[in-house]
PDB file of N, CA and C in Angstrom:
ATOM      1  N   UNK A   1       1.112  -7.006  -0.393  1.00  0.00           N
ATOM      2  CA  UNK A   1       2.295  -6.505  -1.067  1.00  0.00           C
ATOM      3  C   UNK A   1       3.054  -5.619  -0.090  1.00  0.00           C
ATOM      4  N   UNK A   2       4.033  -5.986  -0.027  1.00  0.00           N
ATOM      5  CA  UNK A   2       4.861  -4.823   0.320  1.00  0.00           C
ATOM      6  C   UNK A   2       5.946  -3.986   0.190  1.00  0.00           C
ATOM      7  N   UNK A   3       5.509  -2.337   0.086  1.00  0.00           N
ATOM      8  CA  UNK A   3       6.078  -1.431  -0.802  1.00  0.00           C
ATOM      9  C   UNK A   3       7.150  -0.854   0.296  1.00  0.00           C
ATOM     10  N   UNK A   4       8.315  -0.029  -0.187  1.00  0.00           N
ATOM     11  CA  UNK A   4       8.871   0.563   0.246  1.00  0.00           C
ATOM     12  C   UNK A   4       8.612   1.777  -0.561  1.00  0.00           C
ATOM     13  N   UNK A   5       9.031   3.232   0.236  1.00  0.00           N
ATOM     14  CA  UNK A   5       8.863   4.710  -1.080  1.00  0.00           C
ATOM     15  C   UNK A   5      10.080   5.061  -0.022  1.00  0.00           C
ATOM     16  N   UNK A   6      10.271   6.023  -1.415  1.00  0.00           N
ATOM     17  CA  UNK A   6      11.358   7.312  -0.354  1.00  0.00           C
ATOM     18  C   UNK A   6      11.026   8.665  -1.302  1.00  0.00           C
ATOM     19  N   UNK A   7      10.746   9.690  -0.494  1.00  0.00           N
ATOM     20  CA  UNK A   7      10.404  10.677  -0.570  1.00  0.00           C
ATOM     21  C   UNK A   7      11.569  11.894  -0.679  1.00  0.00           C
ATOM     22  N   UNK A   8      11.611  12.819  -1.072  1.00  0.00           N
ATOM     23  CA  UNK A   8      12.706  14.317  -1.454  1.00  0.00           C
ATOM     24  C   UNK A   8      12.200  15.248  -2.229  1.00  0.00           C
ATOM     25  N   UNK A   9      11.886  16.060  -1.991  1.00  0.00           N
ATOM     26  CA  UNK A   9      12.163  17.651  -2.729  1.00  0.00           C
ATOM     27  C   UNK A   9      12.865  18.286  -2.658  1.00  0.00           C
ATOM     28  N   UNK A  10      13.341  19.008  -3.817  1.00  0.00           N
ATOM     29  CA  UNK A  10      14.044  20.136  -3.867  1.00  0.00           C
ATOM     30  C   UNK A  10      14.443  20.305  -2.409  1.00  0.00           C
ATOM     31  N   UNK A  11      13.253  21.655  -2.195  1.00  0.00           N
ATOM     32  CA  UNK A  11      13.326  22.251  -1.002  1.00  0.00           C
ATOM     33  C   UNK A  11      13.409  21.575   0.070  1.00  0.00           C
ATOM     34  N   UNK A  12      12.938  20.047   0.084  1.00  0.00           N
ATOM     35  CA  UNK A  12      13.342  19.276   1.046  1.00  0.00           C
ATOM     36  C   UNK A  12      11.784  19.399   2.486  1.00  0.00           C
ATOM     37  N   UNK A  13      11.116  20.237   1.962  1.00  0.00           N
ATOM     38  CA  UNK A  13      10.202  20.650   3.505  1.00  0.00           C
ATOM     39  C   UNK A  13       8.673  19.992   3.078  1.00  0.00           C
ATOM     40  N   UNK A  14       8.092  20.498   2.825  1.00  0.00           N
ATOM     41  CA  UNK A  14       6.455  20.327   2.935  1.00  0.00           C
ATOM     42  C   UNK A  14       6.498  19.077   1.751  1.00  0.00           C
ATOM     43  N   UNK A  15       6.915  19.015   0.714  1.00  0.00           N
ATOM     44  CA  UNK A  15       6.318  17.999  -0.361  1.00  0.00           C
ATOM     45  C   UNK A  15       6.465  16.839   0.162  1.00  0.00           C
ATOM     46  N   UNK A  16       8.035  16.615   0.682  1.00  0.00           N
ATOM     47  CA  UNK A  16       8.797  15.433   1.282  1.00  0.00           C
ATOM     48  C   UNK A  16       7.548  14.372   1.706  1.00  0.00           C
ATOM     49  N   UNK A  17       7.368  15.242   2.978  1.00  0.00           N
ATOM     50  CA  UNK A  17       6.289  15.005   3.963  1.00  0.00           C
ATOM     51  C   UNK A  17       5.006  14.948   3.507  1.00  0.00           C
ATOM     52  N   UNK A  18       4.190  15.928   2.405  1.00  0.00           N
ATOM     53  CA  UNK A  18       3.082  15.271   2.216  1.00  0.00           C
ATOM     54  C   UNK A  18       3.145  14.236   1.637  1.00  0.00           C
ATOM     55  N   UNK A  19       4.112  13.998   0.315  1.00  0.00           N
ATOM     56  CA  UNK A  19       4.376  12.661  -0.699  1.00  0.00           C
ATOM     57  C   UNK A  19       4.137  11.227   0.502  1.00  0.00           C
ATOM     58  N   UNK A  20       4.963  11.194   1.445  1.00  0.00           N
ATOM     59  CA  UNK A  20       5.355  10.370   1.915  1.00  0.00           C
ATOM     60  C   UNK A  20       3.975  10.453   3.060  1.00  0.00           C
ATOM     61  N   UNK A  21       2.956  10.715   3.189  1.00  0.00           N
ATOM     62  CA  UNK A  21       1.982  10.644   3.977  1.00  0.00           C
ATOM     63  C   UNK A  21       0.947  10.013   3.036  1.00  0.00           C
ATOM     64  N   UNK A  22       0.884  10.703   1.674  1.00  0.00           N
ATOM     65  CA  UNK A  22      -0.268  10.321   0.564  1.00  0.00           C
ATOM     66  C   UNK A  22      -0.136   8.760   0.274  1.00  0.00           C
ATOM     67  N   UNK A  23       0.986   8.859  -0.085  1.00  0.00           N
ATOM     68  CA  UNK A  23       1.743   7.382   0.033  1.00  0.00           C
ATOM     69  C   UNK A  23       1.479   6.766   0.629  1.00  0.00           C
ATOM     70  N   UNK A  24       1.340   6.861   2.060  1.00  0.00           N
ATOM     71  CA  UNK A  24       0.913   5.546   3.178  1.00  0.00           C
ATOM     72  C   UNK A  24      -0.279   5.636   3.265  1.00  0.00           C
ATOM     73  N   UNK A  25      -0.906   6.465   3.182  1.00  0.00           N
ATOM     74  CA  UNK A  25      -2.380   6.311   3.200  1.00  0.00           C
ATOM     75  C   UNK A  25      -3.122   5.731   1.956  1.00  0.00           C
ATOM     76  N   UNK A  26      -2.667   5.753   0.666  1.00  0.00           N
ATOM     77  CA  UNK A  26      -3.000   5.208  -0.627  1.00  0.00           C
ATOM     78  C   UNK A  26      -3.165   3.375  -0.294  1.00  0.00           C
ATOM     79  N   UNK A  27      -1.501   3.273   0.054  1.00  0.00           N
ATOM     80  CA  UNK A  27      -1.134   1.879   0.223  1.00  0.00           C
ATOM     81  C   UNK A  27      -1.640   1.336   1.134  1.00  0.00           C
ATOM     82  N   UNK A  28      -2.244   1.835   2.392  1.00  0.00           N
ATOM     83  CA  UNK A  28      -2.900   1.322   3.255  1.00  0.00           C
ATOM     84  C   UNK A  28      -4.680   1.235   2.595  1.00  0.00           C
ATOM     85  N   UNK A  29      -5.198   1.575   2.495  1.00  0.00           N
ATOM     86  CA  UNK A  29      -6.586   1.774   1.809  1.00  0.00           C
ATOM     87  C   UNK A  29      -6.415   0.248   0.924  1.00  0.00           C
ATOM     88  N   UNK A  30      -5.831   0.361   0.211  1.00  0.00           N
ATOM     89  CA  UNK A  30      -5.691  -0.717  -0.653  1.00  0.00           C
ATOM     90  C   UNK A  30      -5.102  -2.089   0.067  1.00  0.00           C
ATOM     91  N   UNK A  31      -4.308  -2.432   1.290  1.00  0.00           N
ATOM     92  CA  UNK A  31      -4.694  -3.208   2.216  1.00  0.00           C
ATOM     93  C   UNK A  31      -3.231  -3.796   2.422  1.00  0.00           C
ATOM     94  N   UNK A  32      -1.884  -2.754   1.173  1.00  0.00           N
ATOM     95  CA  UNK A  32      -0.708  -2.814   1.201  1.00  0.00           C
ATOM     96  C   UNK A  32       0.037  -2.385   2.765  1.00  0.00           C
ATOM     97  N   UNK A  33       1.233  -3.094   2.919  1.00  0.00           N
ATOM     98  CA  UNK A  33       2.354  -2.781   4.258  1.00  0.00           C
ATOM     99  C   UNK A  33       3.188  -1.734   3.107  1.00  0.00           C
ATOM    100  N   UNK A  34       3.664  -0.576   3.906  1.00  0.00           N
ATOM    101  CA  UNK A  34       4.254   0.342   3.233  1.00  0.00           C
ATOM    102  C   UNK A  34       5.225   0.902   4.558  1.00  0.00           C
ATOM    103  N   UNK A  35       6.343   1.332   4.065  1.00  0.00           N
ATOM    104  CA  UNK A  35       7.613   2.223   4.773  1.00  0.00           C
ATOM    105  C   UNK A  35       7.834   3.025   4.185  1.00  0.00           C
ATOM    106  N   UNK A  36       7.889   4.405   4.551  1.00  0.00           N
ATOM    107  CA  UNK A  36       8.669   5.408   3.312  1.00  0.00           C
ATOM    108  C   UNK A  36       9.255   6.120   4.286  1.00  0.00           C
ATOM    109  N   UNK A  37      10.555   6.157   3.866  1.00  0.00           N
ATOM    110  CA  UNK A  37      12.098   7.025   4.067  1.00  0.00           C
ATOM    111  C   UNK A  37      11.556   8.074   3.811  1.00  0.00           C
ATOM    112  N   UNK A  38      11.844   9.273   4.015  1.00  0.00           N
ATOM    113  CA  UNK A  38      12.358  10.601   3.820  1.00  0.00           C
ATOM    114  C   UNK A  38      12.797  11.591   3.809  1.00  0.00           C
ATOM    115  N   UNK A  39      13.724  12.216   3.154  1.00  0.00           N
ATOM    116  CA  UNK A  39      15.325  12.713   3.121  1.00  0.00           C
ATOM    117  C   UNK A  39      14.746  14.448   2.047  1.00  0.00           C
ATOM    118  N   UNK A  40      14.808  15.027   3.838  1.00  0.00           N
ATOM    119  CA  UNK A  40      14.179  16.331   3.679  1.00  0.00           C
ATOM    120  C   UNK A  40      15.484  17.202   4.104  1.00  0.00           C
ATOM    121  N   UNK A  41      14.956  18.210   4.398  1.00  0.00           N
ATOM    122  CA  UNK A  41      15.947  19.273   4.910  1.00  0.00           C
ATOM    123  C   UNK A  41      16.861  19.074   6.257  1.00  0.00           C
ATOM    124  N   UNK A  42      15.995  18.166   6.773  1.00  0.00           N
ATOM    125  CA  UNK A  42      16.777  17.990   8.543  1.00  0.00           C
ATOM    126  C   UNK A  42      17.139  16.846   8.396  1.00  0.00           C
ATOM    127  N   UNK A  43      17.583  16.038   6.948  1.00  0.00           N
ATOM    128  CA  UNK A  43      18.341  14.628   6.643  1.00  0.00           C
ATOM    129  C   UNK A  43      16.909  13.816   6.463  1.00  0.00           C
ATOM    130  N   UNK A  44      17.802  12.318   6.962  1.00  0.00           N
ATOM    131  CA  UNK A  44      17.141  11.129   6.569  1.00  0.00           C
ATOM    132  C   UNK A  44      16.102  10.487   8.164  1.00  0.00           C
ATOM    133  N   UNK A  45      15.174  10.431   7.274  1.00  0.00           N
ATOM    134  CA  UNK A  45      14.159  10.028   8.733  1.00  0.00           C
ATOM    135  C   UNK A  45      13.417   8.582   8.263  1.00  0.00           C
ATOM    136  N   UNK A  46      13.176   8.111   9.486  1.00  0.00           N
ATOM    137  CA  UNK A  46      12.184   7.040   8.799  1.00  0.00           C
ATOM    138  C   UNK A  46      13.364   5.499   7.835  1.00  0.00           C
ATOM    139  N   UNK A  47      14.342   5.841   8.079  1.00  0.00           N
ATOM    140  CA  UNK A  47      15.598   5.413   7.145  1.00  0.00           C
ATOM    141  C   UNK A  47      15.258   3.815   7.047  1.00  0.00           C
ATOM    142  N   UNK A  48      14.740   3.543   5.530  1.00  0.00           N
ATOM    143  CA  UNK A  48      14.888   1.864   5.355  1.00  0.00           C
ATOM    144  C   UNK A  48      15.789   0.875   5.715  1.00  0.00           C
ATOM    145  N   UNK A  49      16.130  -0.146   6.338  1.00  0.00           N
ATOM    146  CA  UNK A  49      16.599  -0.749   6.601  1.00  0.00           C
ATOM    147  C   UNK A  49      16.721  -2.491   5.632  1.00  0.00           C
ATOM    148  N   UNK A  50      18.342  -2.494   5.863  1.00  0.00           N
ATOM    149  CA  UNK A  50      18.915  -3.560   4.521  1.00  0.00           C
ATOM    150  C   UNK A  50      17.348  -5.231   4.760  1.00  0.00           C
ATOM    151  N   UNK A  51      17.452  -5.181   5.700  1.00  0.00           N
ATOM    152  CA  UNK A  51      16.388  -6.531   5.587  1.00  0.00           C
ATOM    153  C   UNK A  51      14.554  -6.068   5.417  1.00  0.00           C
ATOM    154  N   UNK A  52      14.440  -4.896   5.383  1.00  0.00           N
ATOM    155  CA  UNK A  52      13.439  -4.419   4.682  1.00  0.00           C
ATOM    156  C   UNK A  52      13.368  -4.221   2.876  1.00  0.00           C
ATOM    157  N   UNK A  53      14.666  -4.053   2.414  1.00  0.00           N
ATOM    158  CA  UNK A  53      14.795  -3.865   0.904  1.00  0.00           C
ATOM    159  C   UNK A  53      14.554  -5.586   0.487  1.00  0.00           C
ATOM    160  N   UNK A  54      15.107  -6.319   1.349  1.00  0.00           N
ATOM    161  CA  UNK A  54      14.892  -7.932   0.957  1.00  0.00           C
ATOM    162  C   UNK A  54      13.418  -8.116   1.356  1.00  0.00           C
ATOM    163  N   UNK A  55      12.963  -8.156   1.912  1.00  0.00           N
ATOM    164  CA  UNK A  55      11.368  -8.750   1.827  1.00  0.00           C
ATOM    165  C   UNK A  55      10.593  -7.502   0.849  1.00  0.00           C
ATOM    166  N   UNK A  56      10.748  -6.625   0.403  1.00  0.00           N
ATOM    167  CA  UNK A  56      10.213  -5.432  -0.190  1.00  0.00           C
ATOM    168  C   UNK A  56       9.708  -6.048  -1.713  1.00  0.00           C
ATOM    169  N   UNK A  57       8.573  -5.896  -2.023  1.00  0.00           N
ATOM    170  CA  UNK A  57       8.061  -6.317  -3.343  1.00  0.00           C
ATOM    171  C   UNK A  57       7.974  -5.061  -4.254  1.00  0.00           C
ATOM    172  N   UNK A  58       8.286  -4.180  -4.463  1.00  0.00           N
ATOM    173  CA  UNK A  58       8.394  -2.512  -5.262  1.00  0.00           C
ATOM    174  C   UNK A  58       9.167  -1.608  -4.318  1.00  0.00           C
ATOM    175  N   UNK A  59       9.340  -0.682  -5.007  1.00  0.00           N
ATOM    176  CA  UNK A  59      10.133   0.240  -4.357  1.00  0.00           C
ATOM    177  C   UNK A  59       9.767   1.461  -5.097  1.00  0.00           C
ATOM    178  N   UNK A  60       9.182   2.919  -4.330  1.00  0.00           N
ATOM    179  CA  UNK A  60       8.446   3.925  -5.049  1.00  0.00           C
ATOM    180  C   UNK A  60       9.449   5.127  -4.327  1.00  0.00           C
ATOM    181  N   UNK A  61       9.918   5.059  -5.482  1.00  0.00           N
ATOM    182  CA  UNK A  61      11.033   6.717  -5.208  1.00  0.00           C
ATOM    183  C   UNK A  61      10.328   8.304  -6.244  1.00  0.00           C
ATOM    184  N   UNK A  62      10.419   8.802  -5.313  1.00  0.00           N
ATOM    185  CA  UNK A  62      10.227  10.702  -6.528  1.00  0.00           C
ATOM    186  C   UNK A  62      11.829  10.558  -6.623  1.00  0.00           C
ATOM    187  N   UNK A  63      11.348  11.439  -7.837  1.00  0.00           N
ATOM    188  CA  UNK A  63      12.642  11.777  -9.025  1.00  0.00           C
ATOM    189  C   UNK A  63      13.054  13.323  -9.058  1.00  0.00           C
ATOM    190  N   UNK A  64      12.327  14.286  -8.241  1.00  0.00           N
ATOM    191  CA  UNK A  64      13.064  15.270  -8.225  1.00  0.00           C
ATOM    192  C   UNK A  64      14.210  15.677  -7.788  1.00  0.00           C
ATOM    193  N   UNK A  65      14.521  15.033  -7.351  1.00  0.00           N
ATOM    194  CA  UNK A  65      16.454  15.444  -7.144  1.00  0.00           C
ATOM    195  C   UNK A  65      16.921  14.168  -6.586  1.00  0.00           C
ATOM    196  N   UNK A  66      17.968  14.148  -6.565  1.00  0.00           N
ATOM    197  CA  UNK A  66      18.557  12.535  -6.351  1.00  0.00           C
ATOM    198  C   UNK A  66      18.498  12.157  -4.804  1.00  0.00           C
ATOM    199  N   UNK A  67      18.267  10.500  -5.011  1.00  0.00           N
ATOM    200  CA  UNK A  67      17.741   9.826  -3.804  1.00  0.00           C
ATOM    201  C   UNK A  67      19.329   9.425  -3.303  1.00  0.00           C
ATOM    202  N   UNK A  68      19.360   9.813  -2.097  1.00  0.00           N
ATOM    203  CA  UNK A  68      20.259   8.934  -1.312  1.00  0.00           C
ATOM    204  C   UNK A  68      20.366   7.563  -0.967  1.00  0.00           C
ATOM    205  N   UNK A  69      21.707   6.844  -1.273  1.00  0.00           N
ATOM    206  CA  UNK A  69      21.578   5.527  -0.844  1.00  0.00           C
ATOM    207  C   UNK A  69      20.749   4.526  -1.909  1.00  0.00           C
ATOM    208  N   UNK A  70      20.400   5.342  -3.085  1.00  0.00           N
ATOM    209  CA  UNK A  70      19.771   4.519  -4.093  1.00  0.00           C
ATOM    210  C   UNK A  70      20.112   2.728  -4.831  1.00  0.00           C
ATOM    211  N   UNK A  71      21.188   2.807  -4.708  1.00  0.00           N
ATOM    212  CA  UNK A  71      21.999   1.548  -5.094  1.00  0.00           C
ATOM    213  C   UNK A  71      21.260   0.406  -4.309  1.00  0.00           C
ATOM    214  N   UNK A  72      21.059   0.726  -2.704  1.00  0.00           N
ATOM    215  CA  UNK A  72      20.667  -0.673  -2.185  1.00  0.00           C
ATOM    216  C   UNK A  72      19.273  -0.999  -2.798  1.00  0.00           C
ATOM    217  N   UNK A  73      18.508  -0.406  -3.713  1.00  0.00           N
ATOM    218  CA  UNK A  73      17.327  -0.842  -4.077  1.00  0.00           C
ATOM    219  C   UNK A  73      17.637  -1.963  -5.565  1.00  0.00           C
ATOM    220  N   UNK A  74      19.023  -2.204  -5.503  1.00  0.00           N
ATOM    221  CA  UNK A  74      19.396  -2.661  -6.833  1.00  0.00           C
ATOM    222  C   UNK A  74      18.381  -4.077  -7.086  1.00  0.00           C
ATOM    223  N   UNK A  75      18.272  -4.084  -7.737  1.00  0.00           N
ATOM    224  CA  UNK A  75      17.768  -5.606  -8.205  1.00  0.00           C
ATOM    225  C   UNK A  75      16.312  -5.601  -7.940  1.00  0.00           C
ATOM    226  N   UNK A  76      15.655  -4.939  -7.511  1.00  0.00           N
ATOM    227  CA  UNK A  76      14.070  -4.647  -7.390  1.00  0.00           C
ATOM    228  C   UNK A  76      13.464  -4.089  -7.921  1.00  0.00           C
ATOM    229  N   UNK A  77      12.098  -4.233  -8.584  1.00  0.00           N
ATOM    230  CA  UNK A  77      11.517  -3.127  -9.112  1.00  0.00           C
ATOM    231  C   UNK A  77      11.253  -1.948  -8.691  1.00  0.00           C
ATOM    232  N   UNK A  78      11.196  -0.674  -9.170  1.00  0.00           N
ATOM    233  CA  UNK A  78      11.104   0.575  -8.963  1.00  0.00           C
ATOM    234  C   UNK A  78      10.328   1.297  -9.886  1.00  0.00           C
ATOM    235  N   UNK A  79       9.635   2.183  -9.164  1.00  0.00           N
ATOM    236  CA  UNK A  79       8.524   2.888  -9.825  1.00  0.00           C
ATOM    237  C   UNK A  79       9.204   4.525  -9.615  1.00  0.00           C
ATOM    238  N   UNK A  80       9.455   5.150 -10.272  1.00  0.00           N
ATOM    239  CA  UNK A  80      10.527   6.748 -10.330  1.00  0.00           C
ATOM    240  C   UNK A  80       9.183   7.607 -10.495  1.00  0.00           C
ATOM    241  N   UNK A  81       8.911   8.386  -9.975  1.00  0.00           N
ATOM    242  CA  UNK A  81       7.473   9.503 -10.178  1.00  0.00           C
ATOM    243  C   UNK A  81       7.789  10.626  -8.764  1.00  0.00           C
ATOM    244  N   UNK A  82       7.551  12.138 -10.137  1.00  0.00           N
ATOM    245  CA  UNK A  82       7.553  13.275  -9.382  1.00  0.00           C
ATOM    246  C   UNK A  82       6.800  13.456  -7.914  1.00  0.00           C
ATOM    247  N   UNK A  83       7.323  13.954  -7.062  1.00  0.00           N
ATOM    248  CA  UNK A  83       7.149  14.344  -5.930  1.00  0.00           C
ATOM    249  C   UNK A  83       5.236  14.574  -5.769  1.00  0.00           C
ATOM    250  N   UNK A  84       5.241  15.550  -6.878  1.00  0.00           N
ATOM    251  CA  UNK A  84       4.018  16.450  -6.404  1.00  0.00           C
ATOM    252  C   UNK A  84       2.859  15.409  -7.563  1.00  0.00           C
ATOM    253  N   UNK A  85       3.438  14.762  -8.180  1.00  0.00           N
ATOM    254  CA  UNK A  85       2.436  13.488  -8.459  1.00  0.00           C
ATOM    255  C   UNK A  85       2.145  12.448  -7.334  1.00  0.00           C
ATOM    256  N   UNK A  86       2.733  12.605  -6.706  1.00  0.00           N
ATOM    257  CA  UNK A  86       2.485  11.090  -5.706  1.00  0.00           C
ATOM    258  C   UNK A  86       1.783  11.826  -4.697  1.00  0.00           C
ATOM    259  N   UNK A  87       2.014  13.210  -4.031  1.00  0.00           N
ATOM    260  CA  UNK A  87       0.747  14.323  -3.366  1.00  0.00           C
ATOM    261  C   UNK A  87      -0.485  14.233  -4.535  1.00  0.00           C
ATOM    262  N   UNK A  88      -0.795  14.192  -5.360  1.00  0.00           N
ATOM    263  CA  UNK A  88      -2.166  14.167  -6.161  1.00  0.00           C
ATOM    264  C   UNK A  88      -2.389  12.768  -6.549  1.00  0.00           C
ATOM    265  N   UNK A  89      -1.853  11.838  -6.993  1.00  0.00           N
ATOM    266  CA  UNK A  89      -2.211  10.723  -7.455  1.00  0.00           C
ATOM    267  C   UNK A  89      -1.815   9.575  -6.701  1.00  0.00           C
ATOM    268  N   UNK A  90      -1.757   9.715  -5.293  1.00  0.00           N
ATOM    269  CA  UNK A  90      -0.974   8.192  -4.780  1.00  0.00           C
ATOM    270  C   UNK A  90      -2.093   6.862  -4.892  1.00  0.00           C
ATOM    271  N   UNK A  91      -3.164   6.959  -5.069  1.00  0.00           N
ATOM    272  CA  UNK A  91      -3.836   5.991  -5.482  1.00  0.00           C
ATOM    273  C   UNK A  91      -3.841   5.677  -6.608  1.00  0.00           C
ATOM    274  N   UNK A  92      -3.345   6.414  -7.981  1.00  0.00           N
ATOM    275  CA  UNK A  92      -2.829   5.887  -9.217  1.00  0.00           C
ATOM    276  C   UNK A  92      -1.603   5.279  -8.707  1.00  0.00           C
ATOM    277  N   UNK A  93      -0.524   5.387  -8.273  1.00  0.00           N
ATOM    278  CA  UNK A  93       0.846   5.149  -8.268  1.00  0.00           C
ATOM    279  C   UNK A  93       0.790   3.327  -7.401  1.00  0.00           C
ATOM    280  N   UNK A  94       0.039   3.536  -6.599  1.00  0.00           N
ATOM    281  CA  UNK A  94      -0.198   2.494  -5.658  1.00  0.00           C
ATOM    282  C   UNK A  94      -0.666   1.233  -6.852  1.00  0.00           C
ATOM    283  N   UNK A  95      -1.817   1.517  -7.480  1.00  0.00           N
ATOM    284  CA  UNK A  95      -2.317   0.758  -8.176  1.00  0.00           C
ATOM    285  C   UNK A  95      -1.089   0.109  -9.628  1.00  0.00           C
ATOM    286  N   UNK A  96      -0.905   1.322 -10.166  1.00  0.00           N
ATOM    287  CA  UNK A  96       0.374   1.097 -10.812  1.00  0.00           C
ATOM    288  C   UNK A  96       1.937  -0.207 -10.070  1.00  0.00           C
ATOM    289  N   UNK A  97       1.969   0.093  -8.758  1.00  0.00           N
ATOM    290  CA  UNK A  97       2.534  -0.725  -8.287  1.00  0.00           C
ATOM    291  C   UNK A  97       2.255  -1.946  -8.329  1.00  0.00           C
ATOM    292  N   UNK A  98       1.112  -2.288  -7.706  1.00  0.00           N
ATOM    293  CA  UNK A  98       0.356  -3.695  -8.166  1.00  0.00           C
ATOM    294  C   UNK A  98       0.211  -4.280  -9.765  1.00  0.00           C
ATOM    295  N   UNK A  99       0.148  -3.311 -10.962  1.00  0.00           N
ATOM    296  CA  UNK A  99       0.044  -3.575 -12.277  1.00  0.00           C
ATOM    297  C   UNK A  99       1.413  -4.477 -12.062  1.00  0.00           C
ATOM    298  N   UNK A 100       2.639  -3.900 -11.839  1.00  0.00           N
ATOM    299  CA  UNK A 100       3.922  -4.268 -12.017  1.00  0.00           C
ATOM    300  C   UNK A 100       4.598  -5.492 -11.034  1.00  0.00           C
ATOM    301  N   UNK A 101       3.866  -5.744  -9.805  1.00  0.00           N
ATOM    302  CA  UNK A 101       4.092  -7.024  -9.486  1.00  0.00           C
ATOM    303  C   UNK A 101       3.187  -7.749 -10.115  1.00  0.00           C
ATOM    304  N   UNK A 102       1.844  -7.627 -10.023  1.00  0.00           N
ATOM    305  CA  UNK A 102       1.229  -9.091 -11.275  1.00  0.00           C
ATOM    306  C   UNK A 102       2.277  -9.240 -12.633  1.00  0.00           C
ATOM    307  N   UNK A 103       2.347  -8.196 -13.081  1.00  0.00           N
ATOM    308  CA  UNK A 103       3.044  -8.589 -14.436  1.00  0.00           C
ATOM    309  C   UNK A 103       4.640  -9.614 -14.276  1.00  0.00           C
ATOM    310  N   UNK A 104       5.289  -9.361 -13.261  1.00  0.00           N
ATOM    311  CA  UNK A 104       6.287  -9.836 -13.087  1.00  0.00           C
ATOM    312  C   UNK A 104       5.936 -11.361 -12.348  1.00  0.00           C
ATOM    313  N   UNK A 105       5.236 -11.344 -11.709  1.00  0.00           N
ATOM    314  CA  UNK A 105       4.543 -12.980 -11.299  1.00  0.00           C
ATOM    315  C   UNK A 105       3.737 -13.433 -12.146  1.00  0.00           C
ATOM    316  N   UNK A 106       3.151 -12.807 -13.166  1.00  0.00           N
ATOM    317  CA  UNK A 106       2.944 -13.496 -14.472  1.00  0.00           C
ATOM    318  C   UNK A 106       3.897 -14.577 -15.224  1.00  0.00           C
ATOM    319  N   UNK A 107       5.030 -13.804 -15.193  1.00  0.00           N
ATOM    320  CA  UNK A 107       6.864 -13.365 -16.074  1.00  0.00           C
ATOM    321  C   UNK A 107       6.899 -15.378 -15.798  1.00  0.00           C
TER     322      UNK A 107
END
């Protein structure tokens, strides 16, 4: 599978960065290709690219303050979950991801 995330806090500093570390390490364990953007205090790093959103099977954004550039994820599934949930639970969220492509290749 492969996920895209994009990461933001508030403050923009430490969560950004752990979210978006828990994240790749969740998705990797589980044997997923993962990219995650994240759009901290010193801008956009790591920045997804348009032919990455096309091969992308989910897309895992935090919801604490608004994601930049959100629109190009149009038409894909998306999984929306707090910052400091995806630092404690990225192996729920990961798995959750997978619930939601079987279900849709069920469809």
């Amino acid at each position: 599978m492969k996920i895209l995330g994009v990461t933001a806090c508030p403050s923009g500093v430490a969560h950004t960065y752990m979210a978006a570390e828990a994240l790749s390490k969740a998705a990797k364990k589980r044997g997923h290709s993962i990219k995650v953007e994240t759009q901290g205090s010193i801008g956009i790093e790591n920045t997804i690219r348009a032919e990455e959103v096309v091969d992308a099977d989910i897309i895992i954004l935090t919801k604490d303050m608004a994601i930049k550039n959100k629109e190009r994820f149009a038409g894909k599934p998306i999984i929306n979950v707090g910052v400091g949930d995806v630092v404690r639970k990225a192996d729920i969220i990961v798995a959750k991801a997978e619930e939601v492509i079987a279900q849709r290749v069920q469809k």
